[in-house]
C-alpha atoms as a PDB file:
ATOM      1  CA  UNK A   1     110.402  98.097 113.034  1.00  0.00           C
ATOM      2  CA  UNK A   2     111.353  94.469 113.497  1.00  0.00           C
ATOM      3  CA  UNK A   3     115.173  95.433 114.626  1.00  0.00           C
ATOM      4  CA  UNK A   4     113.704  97.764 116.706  1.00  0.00           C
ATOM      5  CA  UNK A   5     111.263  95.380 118.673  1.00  0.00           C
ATOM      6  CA  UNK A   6     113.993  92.644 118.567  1.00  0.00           C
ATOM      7  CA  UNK A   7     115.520  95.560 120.957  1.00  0.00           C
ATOM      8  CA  UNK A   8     112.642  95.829 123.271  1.00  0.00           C
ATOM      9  CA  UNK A   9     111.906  92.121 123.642  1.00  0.00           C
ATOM     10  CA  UNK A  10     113.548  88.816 123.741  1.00  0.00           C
ATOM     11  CA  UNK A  11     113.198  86.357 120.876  1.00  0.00           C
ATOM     12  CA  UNK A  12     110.584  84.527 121.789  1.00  0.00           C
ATOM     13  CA  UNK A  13     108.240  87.038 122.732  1.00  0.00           C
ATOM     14  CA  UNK A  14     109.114  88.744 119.158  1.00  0.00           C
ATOM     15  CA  UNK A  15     106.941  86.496 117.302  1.00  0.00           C
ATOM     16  CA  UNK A  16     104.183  86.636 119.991  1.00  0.00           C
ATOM     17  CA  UNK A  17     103.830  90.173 120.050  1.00  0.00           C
ATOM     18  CA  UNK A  18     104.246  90.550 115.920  1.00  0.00           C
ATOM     19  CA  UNK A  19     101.533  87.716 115.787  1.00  0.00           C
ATOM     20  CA  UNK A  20      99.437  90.405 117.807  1.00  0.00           C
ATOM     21  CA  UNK A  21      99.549  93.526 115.987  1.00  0.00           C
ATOM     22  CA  UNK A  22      99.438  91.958 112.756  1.00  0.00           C
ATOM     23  CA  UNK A  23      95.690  90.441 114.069  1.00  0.00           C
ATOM     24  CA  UNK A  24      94.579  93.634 115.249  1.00  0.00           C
ATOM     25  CA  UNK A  25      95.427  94.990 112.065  1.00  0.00           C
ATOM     26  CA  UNK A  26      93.403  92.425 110.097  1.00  0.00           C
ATOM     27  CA  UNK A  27      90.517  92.731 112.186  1.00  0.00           C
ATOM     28  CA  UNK A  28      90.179  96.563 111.340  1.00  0.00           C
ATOM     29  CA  UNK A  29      90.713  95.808 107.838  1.00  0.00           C
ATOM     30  CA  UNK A  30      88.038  93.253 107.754  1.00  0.00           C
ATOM     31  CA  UNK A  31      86.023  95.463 109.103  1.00  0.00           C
ATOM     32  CA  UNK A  32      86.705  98.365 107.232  1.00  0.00           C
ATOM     33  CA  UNK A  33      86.406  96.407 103.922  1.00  0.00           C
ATOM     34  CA  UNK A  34      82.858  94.638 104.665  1.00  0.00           C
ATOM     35  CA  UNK A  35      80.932  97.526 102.747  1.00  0.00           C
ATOM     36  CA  UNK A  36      83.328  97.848 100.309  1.00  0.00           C
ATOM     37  CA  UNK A  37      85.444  94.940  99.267  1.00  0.00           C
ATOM     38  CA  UNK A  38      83.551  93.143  95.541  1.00  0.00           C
ATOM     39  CA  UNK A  39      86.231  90.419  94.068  1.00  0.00           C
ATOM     40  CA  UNK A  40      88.943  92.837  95.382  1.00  0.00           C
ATOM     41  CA  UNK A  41      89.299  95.302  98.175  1.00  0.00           C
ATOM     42  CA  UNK A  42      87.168  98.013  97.164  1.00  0.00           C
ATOM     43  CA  UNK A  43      85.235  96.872  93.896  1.00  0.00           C
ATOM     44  CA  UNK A  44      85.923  93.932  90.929  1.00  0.00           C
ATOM     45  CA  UNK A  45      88.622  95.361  89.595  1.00  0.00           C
ATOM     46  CA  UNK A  46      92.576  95.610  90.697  1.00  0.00           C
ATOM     47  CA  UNK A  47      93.335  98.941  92.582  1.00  0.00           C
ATOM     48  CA  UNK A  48      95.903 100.499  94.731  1.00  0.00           C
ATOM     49  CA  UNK A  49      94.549  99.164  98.110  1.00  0.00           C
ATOM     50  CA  UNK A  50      95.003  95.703  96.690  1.00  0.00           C
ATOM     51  CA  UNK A  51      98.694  96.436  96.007  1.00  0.00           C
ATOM     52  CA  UNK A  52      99.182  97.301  99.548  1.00  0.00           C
ATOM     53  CA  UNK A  53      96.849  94.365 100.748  1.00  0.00           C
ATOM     54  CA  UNK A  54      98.116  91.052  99.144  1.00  0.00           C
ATOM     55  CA  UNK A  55     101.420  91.178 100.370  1.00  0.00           C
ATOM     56  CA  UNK A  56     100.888  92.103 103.997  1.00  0.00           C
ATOM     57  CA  UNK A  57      98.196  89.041 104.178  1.00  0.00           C
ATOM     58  CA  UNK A  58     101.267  87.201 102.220  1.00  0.00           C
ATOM     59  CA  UNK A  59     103.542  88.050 105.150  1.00  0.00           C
ATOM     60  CA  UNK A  60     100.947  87.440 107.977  1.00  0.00           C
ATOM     61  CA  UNK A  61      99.702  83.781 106.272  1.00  0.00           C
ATOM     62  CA  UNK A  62     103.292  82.702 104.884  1.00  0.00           C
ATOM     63  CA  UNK A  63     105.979  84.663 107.495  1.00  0.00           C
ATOM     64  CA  UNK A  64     103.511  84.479 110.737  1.00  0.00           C
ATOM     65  CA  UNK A  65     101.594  81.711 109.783  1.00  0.00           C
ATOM     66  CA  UNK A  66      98.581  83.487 110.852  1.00  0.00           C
ATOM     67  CA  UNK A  67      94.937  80.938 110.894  1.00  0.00           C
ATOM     68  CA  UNK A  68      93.023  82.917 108.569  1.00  0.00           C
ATOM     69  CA  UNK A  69      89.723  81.668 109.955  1.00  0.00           C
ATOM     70  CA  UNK A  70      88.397  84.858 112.110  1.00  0.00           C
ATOM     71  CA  UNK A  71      89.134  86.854 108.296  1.00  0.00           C
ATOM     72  CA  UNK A  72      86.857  85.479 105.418  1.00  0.00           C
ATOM     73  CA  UNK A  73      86.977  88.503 103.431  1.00  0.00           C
ATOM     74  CA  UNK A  74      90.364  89.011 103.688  1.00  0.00           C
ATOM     75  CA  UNK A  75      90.338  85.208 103.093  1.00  0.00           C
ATOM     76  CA  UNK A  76      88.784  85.483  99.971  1.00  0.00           C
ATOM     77  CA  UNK A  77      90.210  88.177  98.940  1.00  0.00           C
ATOM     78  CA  UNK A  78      93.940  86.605  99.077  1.00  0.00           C
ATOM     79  CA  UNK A  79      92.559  83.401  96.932  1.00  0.00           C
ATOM     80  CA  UNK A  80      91.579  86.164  94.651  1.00  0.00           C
ATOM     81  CA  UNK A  81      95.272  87.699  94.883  1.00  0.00           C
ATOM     82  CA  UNK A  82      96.576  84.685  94.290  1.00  0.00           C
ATOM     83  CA  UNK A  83      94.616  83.623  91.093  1.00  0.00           C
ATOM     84  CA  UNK A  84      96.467  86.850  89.519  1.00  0.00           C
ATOM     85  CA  UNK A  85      99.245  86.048  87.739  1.00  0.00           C
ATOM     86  CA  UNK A  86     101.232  89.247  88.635  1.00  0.00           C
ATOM     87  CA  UNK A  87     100.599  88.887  91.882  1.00  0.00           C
ATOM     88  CA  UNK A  88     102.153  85.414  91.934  1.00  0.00           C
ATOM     89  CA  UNK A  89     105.005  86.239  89.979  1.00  0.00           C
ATOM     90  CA  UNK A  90     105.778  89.231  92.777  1.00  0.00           C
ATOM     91  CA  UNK A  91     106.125  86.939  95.974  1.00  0.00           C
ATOM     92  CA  UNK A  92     109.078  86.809  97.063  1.00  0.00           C
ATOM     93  CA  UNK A  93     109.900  83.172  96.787  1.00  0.00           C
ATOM     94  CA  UNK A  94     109.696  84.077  92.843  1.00  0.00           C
ATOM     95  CA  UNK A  95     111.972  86.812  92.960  1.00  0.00           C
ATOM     96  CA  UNK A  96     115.336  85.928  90.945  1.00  0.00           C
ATOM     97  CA  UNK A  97     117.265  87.220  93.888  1.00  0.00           C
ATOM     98  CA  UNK A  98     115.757  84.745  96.801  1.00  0.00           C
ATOM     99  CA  UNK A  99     117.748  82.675  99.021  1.00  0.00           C
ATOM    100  CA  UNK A 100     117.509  79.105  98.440  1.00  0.00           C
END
């Protein structure tokens, strides 16, 4: 998607407009989640969503830099992520194969 956009759009307006969707996206997820989300996404245990979560709120916080102050649940719930060992040990910065 990125090469794509990077095709549509100059440079600088690629981060602007990534910046964009991803807060749209957050803002339906915290939303979505209010009624459901316990210490994880949807309950107090580790499921599926949470796989998909964590490292799309690791992209938008780490890659986008993204203030996470309009998302408290999804705020919390990355603190959460990140108390997990296997979730730590899967960001990419610990991956053997990382640039330095």
């Amino acid at each position: 998607m990125q090469k794509y956009i990077a095709e549509k759009v100059n440079p600088d307006e690629q981060y602007v407009w990534a910046r964009n969707h991803i807060r749209k996206g957050l803002e339906a997820l915290e939303k979505l989640l209010h009624d459901y989300a316990g210490k994880y996404a949807t309950g107090d245990e580790v499921y599926l969503a949470d796989c998909f979560i964590a490292p799309q709120l690791y992209g938008a916080i780490k890659r986008f830099s993204l203030d996470m102050t309009p998302y408290p649940l999804l705020s919390r719930l990355n603190e959460a992520y990140n108390q997990l060992p296997a979730f730590v040990d899967s960001a990419p910065e610990n991956q053997p194969d990382t640039p330095v």
